[in-house]
Protein backbone atom coordinates (compact mmCIF):
# COMPACT_ATOMS: atom_id res chain seq x y z
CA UNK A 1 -40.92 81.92 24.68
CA UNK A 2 -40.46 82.39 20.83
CA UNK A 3 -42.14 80.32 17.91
CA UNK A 4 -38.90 78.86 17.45
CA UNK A 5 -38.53 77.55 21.06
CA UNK A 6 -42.45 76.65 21.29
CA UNK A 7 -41.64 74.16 18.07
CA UNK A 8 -38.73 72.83 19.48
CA UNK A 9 -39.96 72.09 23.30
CA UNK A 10 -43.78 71.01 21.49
CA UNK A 11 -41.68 67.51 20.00
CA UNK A 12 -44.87 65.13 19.65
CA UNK A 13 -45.20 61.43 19.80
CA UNK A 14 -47.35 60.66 17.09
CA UNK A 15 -48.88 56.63 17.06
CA UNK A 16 -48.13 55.33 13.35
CA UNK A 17 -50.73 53.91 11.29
CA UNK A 18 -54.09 54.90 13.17
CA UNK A 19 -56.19 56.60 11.12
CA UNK A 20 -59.88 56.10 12.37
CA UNK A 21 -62.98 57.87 11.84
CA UNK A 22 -64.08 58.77 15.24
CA UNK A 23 -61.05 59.40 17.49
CA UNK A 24 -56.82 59.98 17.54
CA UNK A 25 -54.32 59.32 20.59
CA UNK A 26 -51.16 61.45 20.26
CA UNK A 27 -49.39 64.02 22.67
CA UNK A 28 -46.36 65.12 23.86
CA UNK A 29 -43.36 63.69 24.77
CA UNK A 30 -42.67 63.24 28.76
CA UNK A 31 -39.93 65.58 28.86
CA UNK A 32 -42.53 68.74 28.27
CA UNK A 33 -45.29 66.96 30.18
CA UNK A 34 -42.77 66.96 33.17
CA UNK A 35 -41.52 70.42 32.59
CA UNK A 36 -45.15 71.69 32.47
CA UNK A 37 -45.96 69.64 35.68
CA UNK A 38 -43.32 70.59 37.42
CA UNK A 39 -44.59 74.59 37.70
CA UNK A 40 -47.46 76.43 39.33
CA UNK A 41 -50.16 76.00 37.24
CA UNK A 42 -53.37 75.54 38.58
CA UNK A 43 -54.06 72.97 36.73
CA UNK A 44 -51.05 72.26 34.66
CA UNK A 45 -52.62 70.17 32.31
CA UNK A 46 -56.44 70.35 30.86
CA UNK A 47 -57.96 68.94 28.27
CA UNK A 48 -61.11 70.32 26.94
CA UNK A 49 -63.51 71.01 24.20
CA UNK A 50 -63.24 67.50 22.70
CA UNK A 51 -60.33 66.31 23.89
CA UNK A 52 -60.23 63.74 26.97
CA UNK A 53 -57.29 62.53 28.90
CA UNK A 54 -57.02 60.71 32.40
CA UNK A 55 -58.35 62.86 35.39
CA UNK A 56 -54.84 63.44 37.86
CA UNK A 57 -54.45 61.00 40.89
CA UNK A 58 -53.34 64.40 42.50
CA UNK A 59 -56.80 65.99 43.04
CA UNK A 60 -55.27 68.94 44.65
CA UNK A 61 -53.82 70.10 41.63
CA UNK A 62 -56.42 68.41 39.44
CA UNK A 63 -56.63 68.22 35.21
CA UNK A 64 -54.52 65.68 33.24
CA UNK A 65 -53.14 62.91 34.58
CA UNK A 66 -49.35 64.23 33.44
CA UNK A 67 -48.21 60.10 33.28
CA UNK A 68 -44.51 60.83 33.40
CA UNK A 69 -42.29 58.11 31.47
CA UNK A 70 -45.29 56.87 29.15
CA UNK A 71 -44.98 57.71 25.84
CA UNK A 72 -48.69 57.86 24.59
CA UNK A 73 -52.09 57.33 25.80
CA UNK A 74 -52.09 60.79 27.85
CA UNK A 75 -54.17 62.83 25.30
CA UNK A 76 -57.11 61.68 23.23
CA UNK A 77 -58.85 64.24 20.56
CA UNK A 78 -62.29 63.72 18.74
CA UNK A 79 -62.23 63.48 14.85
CA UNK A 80 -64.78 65.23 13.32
CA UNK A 81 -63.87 64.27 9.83
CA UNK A 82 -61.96 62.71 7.39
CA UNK A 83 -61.20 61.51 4.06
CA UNK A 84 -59.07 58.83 2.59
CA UNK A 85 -57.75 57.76 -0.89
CA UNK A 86 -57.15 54.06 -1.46
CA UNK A 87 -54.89 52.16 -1.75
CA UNK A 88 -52.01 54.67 -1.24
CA UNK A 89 -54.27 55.37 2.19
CA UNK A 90 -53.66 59.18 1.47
CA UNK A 91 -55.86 61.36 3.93
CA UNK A 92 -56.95 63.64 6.16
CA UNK A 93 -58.05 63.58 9.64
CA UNK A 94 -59.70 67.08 11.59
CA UNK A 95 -59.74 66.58 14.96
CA UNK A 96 -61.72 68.69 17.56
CA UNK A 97 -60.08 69.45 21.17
CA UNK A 98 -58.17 71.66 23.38
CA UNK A 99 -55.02 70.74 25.54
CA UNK A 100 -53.83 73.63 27.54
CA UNK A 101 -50.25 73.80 29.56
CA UNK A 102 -50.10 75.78 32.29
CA UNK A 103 -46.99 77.34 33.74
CA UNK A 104 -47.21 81.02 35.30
CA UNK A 105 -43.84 80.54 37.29
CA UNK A 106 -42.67 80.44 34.04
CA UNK A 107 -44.59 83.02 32.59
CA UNK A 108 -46.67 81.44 29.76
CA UNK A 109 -50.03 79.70 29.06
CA UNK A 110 -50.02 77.40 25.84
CA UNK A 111 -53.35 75.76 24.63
CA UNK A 112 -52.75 73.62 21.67
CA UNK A 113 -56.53 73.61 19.44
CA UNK A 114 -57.89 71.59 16.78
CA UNK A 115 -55.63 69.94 15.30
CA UNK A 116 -55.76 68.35 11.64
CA UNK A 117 -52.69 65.46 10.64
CA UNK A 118 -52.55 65.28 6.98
CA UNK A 119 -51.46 61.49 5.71
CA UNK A 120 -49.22 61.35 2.24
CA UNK A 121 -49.51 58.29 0.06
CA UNK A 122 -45.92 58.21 0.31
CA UNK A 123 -46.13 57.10 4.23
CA UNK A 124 -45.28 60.56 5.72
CA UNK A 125 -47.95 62.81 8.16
CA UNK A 126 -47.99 66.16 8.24
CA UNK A 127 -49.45 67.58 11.67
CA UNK A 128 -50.72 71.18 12.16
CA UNK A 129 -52.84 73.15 15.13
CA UNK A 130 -53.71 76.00 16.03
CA UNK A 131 -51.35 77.56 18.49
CA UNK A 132 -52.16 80.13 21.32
CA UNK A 133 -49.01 81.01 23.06
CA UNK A 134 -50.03 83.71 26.30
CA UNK A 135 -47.05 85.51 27.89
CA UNK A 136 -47.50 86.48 31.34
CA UNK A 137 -46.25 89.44 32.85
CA UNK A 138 -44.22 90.39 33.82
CA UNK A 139 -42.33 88.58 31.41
CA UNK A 140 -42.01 90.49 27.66
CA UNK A 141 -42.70 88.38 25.18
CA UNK A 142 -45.00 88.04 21.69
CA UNK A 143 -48.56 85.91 21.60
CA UNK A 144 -49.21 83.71 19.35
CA UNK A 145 -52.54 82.74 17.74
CA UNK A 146 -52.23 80.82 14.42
CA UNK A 147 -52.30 77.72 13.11
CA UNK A 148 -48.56 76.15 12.88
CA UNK A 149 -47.01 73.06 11.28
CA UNK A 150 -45.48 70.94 14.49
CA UNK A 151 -44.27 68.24 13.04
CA UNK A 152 -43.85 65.66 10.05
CA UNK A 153 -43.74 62.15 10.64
CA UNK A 154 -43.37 58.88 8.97
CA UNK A 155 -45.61 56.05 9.40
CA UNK A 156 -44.06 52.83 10.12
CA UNK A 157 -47.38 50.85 10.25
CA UNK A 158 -50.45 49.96 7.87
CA UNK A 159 -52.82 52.77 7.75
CA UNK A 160 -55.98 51.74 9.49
CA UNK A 161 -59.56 53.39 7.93
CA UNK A 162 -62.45 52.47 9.85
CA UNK A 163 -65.51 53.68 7.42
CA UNK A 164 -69.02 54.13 9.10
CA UNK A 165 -71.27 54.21 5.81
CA UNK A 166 -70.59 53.66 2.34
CA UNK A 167 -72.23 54.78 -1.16
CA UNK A 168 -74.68 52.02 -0.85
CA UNK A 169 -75.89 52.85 2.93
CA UNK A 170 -74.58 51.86 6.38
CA UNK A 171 -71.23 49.15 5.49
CA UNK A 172 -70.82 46.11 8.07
CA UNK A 173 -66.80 47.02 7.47
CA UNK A 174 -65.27 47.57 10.51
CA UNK A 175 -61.70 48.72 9.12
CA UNK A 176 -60.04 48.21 6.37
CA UNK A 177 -55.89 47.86 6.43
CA UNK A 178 -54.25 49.27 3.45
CA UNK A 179 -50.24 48.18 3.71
CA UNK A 180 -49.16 50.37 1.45
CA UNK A 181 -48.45 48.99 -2.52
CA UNK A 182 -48.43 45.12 -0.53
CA UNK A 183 -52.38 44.71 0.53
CA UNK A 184 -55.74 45.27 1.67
CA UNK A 185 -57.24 43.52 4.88
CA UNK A 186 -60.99 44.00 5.48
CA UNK A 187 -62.43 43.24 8.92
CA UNK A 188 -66.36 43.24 8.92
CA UNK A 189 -69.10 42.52 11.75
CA UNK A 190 -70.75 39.75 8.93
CA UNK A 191 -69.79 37.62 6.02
CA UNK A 192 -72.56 38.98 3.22
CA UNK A 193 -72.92 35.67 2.19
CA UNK A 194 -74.48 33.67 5.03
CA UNK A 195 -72.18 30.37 4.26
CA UNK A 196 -74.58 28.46 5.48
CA UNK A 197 -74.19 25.34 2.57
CA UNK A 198 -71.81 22.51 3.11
CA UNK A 199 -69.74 24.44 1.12
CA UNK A 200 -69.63 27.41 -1.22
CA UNK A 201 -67.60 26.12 -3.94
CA UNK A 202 -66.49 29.66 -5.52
CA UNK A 203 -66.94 33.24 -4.02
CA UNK A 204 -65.75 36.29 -5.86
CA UNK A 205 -64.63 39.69 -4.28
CA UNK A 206 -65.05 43.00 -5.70
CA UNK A 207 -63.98 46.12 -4.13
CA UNK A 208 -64.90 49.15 -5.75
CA UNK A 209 -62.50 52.75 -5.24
CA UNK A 210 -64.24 55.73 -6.82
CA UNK A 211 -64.88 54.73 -10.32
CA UNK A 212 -62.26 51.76 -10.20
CA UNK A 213 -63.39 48.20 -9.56
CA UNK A 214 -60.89 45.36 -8.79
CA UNK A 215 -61.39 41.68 -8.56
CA UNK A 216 -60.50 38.31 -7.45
CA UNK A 217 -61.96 34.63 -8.60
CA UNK A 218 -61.43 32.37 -5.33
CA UNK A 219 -62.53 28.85 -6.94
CA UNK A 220 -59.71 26.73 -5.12
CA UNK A 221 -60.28 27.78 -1.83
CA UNK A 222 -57.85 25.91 0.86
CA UNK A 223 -60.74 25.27 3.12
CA UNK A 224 -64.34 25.04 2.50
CA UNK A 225 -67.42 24.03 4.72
CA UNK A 226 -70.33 25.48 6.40
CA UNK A 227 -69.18 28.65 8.16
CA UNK A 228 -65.54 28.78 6.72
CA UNK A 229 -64.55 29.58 3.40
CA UNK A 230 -60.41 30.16 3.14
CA UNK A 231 -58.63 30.89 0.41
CA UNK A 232 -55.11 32.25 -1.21
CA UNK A 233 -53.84 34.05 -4.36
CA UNK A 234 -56.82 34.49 -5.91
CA UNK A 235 -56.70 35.48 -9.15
CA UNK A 236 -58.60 37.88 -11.33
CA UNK A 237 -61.58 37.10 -13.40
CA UNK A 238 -61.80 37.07 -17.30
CA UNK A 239 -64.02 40.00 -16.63
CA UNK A 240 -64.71 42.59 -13.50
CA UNK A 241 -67.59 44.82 -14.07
């Protein structure tokens, strides 16, 4: 099996728009998964090292659950960092894990290890790995151990970044949605302000990128009582500093 054929069987299904701090679902598509499952291998599928998938119904055979037809949730991987640029939602994600496929009638062994997706602010992800491709004898054939490109993607949802501290200490942000040159959608565990008054009257927002601040005045908010504070088209104050 070459490089060439490796890239073109290894076609993955990459989930648009997550991008979170402590995990990442993508995998292969079915065809492979089938192909893989279909051999020898003792077990065919195993994930390991960080990444998780479903244990196999079949325990004879054992390792991955190989869920023929379903085109994600078979592979999980642990992130171990990453780094975002808002609002384009530009980023990084390293991701910790080892999938092996297993397939001795067909003379190969291919573990798939740590793999890093790379987000553009222009919507597209890059996704690399490192590669270890074993040929079996007595097949002839090259390994391969290296790190390889396997795809490039386009996102066709918002970018999701879930933060878990901030410059100012732990953030009660839960994830923020960037859609890309549209808006920003925060989700937090509290309010900051305990709107606890019979109303708040006016609340101003300020979120802060780097050395960039931007904000919005909310003073005609559409609803306004204890607990609730809604409001539209805010616009920006004489001054945000």
């Amino acid at each position: 099996m070459s490089v060439v054929a490796l890239a073109t069987w290894v076609a993955l299904a990459l989930p648009a728009g997550t991008f979170a701090a402590d995990e990442m679902d993508w995998g292969f598509r079915s065809a492979f998964r089938s192909y893989v499952y279909a051999g020898t291998g003792a077990p065919p599928l195993r994930a390991n090292a960080g990444a998780t998938c479903s244990p196999n119904p079949d325990t004879q055979r054992g390792g991955c659950d190989p869920k023929i037809a379903t085109a994600d949730g078979v592979f999980g991987w642990t992130a171990t960092s990453s780094s975002d640029v808002l609002p384009s939602g530009a980023g990084t994600i390293d991701l910790q894990g080892t999938v092996t496929f297993s397939r001795p009638d067909h003379f190969f062994l291919l573990s798939l290890i740590d793999p890093t997706v790379t987000i553009e602010g222009d919507g597209d992800a890059l996704l690399n790995a490192r590669v270890v491709l074993t040929i079996i004898p007595p097949f002839a054939g090259e390994n391969v151990d290296e790190r390889l490109d396997l795809g490039e993607y386009t996102l066709t949802s918002p970018v999701q970044v879930s933060p878990t501290t901030a410059p100012g200490g732990t953030s009660v942000v839960k994830v923020a949605t960037v859609k890309r040159d549209k808006s920003l959608k925060v989700a937090a565990r509290a309010t900051i302000v305990t709107l606890d008054e019979a109303s708040q009257g006016a609340l101003e927002i300020v979120l802060t990128i780097g050395a960039d601040r931007y904000c919005a005045a909310c003073s005609a908010p559409r609803k306004d009582a204890a607990g609730l504070f809604a409001a539209k088209g805010c616009p920006a104050p004489a001054g945000c500093s």
